[in-house]
Protein backbone atom coordinates (compact mmCIF):
# COMPACT_ATOMS: atom_id res chain seq x y z
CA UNK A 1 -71.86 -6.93 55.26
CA UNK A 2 -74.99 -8.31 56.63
CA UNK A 3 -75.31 -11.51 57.75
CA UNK A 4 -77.88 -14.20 55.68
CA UNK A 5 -80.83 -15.36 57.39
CA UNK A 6 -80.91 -18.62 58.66
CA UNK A 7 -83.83 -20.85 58.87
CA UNK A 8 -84.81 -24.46 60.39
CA UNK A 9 -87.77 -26.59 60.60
CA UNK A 10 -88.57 -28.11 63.99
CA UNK A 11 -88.68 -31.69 64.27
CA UNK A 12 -89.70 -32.01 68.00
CA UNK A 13 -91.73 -30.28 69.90
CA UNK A 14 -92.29 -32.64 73.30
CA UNK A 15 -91.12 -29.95 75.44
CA UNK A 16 -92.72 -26.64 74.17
CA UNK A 17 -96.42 -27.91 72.32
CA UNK A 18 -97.10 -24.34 72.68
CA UNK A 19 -94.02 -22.24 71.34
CA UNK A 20 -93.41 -24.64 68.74
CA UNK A 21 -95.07 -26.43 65.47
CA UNK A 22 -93.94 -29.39 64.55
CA UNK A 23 -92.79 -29.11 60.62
CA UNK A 24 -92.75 -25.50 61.02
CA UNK A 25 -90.16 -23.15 59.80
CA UNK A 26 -88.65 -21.12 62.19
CA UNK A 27 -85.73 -17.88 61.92
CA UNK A 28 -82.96 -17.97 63.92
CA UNK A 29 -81.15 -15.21 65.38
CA UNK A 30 -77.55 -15.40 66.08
CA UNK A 31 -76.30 -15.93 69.32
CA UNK A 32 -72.47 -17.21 70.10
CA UNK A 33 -73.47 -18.34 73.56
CA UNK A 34 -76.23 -20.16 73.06
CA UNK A 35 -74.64 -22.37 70.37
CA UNK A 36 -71.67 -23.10 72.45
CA UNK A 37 -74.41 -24.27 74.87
CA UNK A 38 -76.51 -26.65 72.65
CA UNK A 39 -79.19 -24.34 72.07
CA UNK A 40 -80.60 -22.06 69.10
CA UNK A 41 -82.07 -18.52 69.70
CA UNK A 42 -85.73 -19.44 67.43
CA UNK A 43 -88.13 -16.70 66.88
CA UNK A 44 -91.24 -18.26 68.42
CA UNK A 45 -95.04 -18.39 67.94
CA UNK A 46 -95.48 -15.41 70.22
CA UNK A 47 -93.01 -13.48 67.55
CA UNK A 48 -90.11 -13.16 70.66
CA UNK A 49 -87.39 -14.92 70.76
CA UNK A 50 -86.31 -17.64 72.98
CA UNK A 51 -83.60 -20.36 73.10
CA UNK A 52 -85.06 -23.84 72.43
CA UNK A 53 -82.32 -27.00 72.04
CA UNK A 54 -80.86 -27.27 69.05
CA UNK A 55 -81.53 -30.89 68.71
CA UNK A 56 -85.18 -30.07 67.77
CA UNK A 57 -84.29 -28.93 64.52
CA UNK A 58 -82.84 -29.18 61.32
CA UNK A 59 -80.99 -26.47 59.29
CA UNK A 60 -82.54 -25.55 55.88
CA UNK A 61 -80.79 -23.81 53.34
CA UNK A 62 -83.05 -21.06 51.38
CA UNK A 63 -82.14 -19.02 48.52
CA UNK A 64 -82.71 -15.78 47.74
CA UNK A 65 -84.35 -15.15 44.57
CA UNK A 66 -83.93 -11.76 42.53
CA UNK A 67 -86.18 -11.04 39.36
């Protein structure tokens, strides 16, 4: 079973003006470790991904929708 996408919008950007926009949704990509460290693995503006703290977002829910 695949795992849903999960998506945030970033709420501060102090720290990273350049990887991040501020109201911008971002993807995030799984990753156990980072979690348990405070941090979320965020697909960036270059299109890599990167861990950024978790504090500077907030989780969005999206739904899939099927015609």
């Amino acid at each position: 079973m695949k795992t849903p996408a999960r998506f945030v919008v970033c709420i501060d950007n102090s720290e990273y003006p350049i990887s991040l926009e501020l109201h911008k949704i971002y993807r995030v990509l799984p990753d156990k470790e980072a979690q348990t460290d405070g941090d979320m693995r965020i697909i960036d503006e270059s299109g890599e991904d990167y861990l950024f703290p978790a504090e500077y977002f907030i989780s969005i829910g999206v739904r899939k929708w099927i015609k």
